[in-house]
Protein backbone atom coordinates (compact mmCIF):
# COMPACT_ATOMS: atom_id res chain seq x y z
CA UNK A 1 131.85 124.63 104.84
CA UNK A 2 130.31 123.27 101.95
CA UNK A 3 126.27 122.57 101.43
CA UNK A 4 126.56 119.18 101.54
CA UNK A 5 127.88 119.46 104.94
CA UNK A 6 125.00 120.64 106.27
CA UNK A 7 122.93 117.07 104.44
CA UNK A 8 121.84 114.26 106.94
CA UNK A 9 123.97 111.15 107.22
CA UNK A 10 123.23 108.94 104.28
CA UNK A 11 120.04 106.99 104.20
CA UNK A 12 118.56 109.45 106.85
CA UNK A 13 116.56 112.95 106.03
CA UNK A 14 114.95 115.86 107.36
CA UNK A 15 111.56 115.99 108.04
CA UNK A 16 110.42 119.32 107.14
CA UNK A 17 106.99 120.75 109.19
CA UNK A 18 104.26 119.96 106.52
CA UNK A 19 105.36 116.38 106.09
CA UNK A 20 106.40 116.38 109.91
CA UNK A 21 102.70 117.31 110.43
CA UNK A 22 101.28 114.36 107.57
CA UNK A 23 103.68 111.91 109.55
CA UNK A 24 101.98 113.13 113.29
CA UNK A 25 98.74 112.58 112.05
CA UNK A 26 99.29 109.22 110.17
CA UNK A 27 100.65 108.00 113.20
CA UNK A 28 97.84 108.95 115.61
CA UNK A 29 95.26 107.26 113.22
CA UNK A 30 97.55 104.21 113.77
CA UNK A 31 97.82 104.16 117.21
CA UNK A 32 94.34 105.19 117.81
CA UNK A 33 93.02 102.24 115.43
CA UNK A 34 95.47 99.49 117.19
CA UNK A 35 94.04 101.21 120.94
CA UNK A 36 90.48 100.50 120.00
CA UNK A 37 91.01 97.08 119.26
CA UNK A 38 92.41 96.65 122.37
CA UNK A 39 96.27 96.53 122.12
CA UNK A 40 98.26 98.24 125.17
CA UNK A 41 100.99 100.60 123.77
CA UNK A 42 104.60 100.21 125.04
CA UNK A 43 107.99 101.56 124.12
CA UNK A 44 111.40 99.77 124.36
CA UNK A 45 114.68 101.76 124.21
CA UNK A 46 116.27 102.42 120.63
CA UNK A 47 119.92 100.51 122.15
CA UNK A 48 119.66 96.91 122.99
CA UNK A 49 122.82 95.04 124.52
CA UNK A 50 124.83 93.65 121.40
CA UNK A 51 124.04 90.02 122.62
CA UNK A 52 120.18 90.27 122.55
CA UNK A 53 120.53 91.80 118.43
CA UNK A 54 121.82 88.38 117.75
CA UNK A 55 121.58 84.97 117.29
CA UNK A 56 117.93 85.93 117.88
CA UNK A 57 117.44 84.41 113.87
CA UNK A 58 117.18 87.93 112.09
CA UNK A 59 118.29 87.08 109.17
CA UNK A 60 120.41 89.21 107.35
CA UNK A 61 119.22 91.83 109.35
CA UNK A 62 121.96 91.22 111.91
CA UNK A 63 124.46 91.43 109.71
CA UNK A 64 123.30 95.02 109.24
CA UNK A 65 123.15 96.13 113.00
CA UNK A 66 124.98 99.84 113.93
CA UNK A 67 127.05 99.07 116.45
CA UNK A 68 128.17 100.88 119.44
CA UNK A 69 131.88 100.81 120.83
CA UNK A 70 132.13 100.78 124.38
CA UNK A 71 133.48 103.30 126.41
CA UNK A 72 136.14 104.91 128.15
CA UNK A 73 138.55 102.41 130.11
CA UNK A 74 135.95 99.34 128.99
CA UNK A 75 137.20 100.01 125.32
CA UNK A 76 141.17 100.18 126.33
CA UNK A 77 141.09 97.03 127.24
CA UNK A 78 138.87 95.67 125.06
CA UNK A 79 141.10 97.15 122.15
CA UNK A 80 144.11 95.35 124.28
CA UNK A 81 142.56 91.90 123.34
CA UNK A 82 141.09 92.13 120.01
CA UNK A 83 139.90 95.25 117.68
CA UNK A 84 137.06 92.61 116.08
CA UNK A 85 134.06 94.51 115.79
CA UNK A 86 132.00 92.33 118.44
CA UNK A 87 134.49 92.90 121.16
CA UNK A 88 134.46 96.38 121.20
CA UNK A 89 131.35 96.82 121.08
CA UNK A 90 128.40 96.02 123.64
CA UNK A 91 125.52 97.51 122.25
CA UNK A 92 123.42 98.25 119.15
CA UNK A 93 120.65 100.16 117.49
CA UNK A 94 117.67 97.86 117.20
CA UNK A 95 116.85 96.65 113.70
CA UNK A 96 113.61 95.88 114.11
CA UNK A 97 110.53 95.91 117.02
CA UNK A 98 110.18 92.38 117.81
CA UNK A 99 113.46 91.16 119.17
CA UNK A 100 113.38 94.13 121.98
CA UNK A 101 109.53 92.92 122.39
CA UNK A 102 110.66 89.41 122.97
CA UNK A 103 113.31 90.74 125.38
CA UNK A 104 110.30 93.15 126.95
CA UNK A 105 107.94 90.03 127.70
CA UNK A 106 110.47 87.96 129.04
CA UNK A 107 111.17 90.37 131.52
CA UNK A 108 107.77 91.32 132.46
CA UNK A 109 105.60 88.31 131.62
CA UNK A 110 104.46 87.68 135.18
CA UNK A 111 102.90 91.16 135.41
CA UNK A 112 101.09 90.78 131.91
CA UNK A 113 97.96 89.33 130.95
CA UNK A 114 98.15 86.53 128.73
CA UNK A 115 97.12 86.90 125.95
CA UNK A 116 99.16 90.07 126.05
CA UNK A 117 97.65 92.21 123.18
CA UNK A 118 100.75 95.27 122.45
CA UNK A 119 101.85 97.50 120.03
CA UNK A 120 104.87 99.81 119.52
CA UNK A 121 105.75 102.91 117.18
CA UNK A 122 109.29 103.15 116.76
CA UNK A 123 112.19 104.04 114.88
CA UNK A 124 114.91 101.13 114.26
CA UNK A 125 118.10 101.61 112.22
CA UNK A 126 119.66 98.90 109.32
CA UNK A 127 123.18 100.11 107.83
CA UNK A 128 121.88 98.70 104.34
CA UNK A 129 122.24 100.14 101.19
CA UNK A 130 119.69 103.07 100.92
CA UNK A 131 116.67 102.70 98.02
CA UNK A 132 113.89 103.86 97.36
CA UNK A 133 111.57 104.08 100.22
CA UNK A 134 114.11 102.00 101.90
CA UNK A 135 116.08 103.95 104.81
CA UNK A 136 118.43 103.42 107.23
CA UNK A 137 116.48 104.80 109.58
CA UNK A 138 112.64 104.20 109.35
CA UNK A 139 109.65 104.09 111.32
CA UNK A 140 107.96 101.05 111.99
CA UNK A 141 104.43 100.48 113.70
CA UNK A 142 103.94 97.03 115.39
CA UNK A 143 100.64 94.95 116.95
CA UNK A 144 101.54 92.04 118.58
CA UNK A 145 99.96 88.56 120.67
CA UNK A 146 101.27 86.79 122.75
CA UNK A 147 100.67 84.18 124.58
CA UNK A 148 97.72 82.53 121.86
CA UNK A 149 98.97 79.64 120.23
CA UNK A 150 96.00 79.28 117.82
CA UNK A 151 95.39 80.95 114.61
CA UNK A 152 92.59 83.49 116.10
CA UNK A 153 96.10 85.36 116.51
CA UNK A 154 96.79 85.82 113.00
CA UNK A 155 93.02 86.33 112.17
CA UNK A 156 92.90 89.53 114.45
CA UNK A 157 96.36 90.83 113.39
CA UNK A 158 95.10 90.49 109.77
CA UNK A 159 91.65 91.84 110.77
CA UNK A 160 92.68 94.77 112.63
CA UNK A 161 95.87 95.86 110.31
CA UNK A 162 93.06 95.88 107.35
CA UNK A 163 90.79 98.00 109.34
CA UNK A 164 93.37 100.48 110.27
CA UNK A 165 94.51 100.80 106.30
CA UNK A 166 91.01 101.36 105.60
CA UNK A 167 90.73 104.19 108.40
CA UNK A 168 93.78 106.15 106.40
CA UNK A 169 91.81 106.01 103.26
CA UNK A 170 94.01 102.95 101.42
CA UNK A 171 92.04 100.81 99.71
CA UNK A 172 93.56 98.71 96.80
CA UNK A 173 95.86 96.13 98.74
CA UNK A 174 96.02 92.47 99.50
CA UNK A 175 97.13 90.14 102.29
CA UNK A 176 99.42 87.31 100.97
CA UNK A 177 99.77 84.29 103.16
CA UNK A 178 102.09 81.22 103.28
CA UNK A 179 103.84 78.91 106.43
CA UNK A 180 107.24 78.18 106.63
CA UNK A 181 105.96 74.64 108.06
CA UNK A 182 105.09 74.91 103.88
CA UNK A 183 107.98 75.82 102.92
CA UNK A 184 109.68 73.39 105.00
CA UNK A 185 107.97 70.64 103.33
CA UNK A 186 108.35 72.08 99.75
CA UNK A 187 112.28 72.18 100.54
CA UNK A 188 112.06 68.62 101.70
CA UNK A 189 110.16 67.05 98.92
CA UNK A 190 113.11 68.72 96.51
CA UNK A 191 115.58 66.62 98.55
CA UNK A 192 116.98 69.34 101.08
CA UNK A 193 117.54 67.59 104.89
CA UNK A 194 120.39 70.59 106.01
CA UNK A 195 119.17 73.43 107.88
CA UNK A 196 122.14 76.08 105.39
CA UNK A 197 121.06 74.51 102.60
CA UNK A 198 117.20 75.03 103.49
CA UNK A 199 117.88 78.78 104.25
CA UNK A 200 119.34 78.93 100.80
CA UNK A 201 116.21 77.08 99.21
CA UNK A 202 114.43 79.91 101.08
CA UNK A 203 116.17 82.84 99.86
CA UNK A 204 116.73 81.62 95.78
CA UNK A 205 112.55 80.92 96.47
CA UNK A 206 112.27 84.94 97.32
CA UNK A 207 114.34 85.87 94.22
CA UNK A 208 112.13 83.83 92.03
CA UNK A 209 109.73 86.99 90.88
CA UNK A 210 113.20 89.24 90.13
CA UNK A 211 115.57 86.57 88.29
CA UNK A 212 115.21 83.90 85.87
CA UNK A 213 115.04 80.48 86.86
CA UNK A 214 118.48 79.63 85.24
CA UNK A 215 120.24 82.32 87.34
CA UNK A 216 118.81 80.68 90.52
CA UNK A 217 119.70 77.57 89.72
CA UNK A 218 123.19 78.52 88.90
CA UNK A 219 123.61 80.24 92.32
CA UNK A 220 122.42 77.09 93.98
CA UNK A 221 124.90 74.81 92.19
CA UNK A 222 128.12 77.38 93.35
CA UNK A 223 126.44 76.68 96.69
CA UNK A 224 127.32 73.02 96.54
CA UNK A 225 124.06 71.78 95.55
CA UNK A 226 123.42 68.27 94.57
CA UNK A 227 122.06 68.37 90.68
CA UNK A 228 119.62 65.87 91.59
CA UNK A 229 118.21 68.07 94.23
CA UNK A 230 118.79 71.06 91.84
CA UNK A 231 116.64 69.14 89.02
CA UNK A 232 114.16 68.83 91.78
CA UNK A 233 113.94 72.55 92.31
CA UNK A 234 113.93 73.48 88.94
CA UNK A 235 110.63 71.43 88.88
CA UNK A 236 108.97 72.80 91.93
CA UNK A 237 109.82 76.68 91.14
CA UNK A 238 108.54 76.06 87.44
CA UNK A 239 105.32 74.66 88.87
CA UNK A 240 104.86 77.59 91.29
CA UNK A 241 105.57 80.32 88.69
CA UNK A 242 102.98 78.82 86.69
CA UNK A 243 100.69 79.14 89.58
CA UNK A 244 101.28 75.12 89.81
CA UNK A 245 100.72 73.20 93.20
CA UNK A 246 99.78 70.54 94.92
CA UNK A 247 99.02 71.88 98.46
CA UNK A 248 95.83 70.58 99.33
CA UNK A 249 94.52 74.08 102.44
CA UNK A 250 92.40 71.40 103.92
CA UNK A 251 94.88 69.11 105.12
CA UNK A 252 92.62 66.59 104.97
CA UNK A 253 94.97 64.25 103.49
CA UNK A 254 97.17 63.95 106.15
CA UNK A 255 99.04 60.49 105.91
CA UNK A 256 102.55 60.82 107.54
CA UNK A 257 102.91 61.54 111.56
CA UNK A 258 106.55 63.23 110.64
CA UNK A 259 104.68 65.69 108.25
CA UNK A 260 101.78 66.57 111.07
CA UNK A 261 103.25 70.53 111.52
CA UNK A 262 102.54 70.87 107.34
CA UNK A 263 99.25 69.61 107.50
CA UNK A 264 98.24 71.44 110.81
CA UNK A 265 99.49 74.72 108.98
CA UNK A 266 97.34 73.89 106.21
CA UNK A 267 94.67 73.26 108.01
CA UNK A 268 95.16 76.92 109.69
CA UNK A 269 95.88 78.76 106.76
CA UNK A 270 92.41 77.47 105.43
CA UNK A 271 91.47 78.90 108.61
CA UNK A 272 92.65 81.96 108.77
CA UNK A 273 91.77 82.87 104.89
CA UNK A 274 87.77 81.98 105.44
CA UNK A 275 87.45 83.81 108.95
CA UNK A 276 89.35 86.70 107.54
CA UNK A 277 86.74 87.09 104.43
CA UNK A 278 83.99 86.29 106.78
CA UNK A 279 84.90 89.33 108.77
CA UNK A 280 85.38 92.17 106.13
CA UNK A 281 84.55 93.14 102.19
CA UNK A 282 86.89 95.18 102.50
CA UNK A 283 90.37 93.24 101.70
CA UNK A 284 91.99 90.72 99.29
CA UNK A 285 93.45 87.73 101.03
CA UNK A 286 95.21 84.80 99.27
CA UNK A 287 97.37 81.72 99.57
CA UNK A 288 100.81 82.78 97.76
CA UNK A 289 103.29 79.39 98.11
CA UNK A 290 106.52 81.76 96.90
CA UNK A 291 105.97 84.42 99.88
CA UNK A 292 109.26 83.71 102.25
CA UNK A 293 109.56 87.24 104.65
CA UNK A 294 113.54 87.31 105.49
CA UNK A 295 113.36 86.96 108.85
CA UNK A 296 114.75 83.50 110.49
CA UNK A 297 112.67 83.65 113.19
CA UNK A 298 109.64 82.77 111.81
CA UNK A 299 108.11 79.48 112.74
CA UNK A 300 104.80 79.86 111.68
CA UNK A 301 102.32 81.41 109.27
CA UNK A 302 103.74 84.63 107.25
CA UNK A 303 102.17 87.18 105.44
CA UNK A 304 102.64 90.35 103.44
CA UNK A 305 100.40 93.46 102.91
CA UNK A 306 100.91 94.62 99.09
CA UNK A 307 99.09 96.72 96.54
CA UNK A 308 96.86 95.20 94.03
CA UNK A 309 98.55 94.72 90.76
CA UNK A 310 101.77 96.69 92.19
CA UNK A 311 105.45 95.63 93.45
CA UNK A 312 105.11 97.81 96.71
CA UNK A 313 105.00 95.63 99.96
CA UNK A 314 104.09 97.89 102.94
CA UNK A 315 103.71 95.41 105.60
CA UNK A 316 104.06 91.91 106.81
CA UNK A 317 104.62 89.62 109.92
CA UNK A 318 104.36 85.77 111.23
CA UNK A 319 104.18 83.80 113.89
CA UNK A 320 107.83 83.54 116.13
CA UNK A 321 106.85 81.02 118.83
CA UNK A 322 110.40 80.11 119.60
CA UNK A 323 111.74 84.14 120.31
CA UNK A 324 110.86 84.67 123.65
CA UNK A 325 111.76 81.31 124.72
CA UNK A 326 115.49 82.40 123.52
CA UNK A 327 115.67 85.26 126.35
CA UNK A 328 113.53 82.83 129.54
CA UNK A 329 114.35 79.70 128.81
CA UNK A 330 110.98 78.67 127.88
CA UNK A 331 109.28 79.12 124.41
CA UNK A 332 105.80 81.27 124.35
CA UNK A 333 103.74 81.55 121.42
CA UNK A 334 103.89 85.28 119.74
CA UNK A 335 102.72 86.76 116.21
CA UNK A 336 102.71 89.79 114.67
CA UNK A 337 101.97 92.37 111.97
CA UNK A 338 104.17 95.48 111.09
CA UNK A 339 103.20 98.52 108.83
CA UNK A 340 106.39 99.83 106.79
CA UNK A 341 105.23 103.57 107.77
CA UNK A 342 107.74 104.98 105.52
CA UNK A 343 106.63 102.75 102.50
CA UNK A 344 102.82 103.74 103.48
CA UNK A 345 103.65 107.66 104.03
CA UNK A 346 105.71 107.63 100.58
CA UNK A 347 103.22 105.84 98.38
CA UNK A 348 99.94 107.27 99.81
CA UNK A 349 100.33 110.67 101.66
CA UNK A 350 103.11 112.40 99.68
CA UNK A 351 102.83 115.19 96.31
CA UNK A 352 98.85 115.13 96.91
CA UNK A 353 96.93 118.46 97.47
CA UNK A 354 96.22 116.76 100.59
CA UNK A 355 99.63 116.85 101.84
CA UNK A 356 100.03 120.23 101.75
CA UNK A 357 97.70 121.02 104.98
CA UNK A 358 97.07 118.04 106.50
CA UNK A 359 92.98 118.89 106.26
CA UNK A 360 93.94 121.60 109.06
CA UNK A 361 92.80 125.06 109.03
CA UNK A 362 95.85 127.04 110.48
CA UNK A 363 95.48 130.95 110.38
CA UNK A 364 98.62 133.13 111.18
CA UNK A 365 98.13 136.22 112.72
CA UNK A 366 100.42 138.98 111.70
CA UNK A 367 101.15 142.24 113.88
CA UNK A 368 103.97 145.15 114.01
CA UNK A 369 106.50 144.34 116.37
CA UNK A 370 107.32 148.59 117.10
CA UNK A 371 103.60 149.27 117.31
CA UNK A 372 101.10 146.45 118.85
CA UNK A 373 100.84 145.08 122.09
CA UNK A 374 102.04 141.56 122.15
CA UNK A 375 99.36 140.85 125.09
CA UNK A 376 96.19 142.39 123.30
CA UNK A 377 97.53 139.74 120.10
CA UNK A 378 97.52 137.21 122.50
CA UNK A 379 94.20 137.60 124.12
CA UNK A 380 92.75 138.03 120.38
CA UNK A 381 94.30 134.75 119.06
CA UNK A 382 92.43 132.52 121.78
CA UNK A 383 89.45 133.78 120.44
CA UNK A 384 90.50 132.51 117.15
CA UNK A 385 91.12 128.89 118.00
CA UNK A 386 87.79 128.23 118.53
CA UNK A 387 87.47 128.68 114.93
CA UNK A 388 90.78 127.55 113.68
CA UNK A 389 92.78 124.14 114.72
CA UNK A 390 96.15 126.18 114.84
CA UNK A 391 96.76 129.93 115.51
CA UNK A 392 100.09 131.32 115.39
CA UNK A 393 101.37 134.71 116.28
CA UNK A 394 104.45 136.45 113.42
CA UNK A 395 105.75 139.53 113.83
CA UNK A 396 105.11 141.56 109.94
CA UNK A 397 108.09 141.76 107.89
CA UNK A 398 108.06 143.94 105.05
CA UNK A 399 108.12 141.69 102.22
CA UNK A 400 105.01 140.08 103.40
CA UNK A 401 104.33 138.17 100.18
CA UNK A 402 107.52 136.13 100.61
CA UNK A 403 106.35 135.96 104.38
CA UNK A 404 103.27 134.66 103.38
CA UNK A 405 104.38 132.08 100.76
CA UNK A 406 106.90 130.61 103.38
CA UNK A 407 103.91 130.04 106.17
CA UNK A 408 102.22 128.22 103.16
CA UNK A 409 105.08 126.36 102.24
CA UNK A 410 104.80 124.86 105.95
CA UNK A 411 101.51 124.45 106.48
CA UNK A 412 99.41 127.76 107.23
CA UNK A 413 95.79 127.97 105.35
CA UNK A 414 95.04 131.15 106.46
CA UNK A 415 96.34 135.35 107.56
CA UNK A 416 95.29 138.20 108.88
CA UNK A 417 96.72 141.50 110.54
CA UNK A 418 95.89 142.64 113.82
CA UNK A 419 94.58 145.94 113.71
CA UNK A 420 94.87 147.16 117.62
CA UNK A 421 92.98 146.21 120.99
CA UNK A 422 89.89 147.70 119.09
CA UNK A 423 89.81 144.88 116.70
CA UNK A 424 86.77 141.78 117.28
CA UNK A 425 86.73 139.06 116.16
CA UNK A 426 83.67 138.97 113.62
CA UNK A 427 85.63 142.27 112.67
CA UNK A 428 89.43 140.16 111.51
CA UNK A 429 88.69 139.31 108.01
CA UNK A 430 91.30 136.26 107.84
CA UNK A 431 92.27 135.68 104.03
CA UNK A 432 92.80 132.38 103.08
CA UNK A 433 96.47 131.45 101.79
CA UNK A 434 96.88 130.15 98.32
């Protein structure tokens, strides 16, 4: 077998011990900020049923779901009928937190307070092309309301995603905020009444900071786009580039009945932007008209978490008020924020002096496997974790300075030998391992 056989399917990786131990200890700061704000932790199964993965408005995220074939005699006779992808196959790998969440409530909503404050730390799986920092498997970290219609939803999400950032020590980051009720009326003031050609308007909007405004354009009009609507768009995306617009926050000019959801969003996005600078120093929030977020689902406010004068986006949510209602029958309000863990982990908490011991102080404790009592090491080493936060027993091999630089390499701070029963512990001079 070759080495590359033993490499883990593409757009997957190993997680070797010190970074394993970075990743354990990002995570509990995560969980342990969302717990003492009050959100209840839950976890939903990594396999959903193939139906509940779509038509649940994930964008292009469905298209990009891992499917699994059924089974056994199930799959015979499925492959009897049809070999199309969706009939031989009933279930998938979840491609993101909130569709099993949606599934989670609707199942369990008359048990759960209301509003049901939750969050979930998860991997989910995308068959995308892989990228930098961009997997296709990742973990994702979720908080989550339901049941609050109001925009106190979106100023706690905001509020306590900021707070936990802060608690890992990241600092220079901003909160970008738009509505797709915005949007909505952006893509209606350019002429655009159809729902396809609307989602189109929404994703040539997104590209707007990556291509030129020609290109766009051009990719509308092979879309089938009227050039009197495209001559409209042209104006609005010059206007917003320039930092050009007319949307008026307060939504005090609020003329038209049929236009009440844009100025209501307005209204909340003014809202959310004071209450959330009222509450903390300690964060950047702004009004950005060109922020989209891919998902479909989104009915409400969206927002983004991205470094200050950076491209990296390591976070972002919204308001999906129309999810659940897609499992029961009947629509409850939900929002939510998600931290990209593996966007946060690469950019902040890898190739730094930090990352090579997690702030731990780990001390191995070396011995001779022919000579020492494995019980005396034993009894010694609980003595030494009231000093140390990790104390590990190896037996000593004879090159012990490539023994030694391979403990560092995952982790260990710290060595000593054991010299015998005789030895105390104000006696075992550990030697620190650089």
């Amino acid at each position: 077998m070759g080495k590359d056989d033993f490499l883990p399917a593409a757009g997957t990786r190993d997680i070797e011990p010190v970074q394993a131990e970075i990743r354990s200890g990002v995570i509990d700061k995560i969980a342990s900020s969302y717990k003492k704000y009050g959100f209840n932790s839950i976890e939903t199964p990594a396999i959903e049923k193939l139906e509940n993965l779509t038509g649940k408005k994930g964008g292009e995220n469905e298209k990009l779901i891992f499917k699994i074939l059924k089974r056994g005699e199930e799959l015979k006779e499925a492959l009897k009928e049809s070999s199309e992808e969706n009939n031989i196959a009933d279930f998938g790998l979840r491609y993101d937190l909130t569709v099993p969440l949606a599934r989670y409530y609707a199942h369990y909503k008359d048990k759960l307070p209301k509003p049901f404050k939750v969050f979930q730390i998860g991997n989910v799986w995308r068959a995308e092309r892989q990228q930098k920092s961009r997997y296709r498997q990742f973990t994702q970290c979720d908080i989550d309301i339901i049941g609050d219609p109001t925009p106190n939803c979106e100023i706690e999400l905001i509020y306590v995603t900021c707070k936990t950032l802060n608690e890992l020590g990241i600092k220079n980051f901003e909160i970008r905020i738009n509505d797709r009720q915005i949007l909505k009326k952006i893509s209606k003031d350019c002429g655009i009444n159809d729902d396809d050609k609307y989602r189109d308007f929404l994703i040539a909007l997104d590209k707007l900071d990556k291509k030129s405004l020609d290109d766009i354009i051009e990719e509308l009009r092979k879309k089938n786009f009227e050039e009197s609507v495209l001559a409209n768009i042209k104006r609005v995306f010059e206007n917003l580039k320039e930092g050009k617009t007319n949307i008026d926050l307060s939504g005090e000019n609020e003329s038209e009945t049929e236009d009440a959801k844009y100025y209501k969003a307005c209204r909340d996005l003014s809202t959310i932007i004071s209450s959330v600078k009222s509450l903390t120093d300690d964060v950047n929030i702004r009004f950005d008209p060109m922020l989209v977020r891919g998902m479909d689902y989104y009915t409400g406010a969206i927002y983004e978490v991205n470094e200050i004068n950076g491209n990296l986006s390591f976070g972002g949510g919204g308001r999906y008020d129309n999810m659940i209602g897609g499992f029961s029958g009947h629509d409850v309000s939900a929002c939510g924020f998600s931290l990209g863990f593996e966007r946060v982990i690469d950019a902040f908490f890898s190739g730094s002096e930090a990352a090579q011991n997690s702030g731990l102080k780990k001390a191995a404790l070396l011995y001779d496997s022919e000579k020492d009592n494995y019980s005396d090491i034993a009894v010694l080493s609980e003595d030494l974790r009231k000093e140390y936060d990790v104390v590990s027993i190896f037996a000593r091999q004879k090159n012990m300075s490539n023994q030694l630089e391979k403990l560092k390499n995952i982790g260990f701070t710290h060595w000593g030998i054991f010299k015998g029963p005789e030895t105390a512990i104000n006696k075992l001079q550990l030697t620190n391992n650089k």
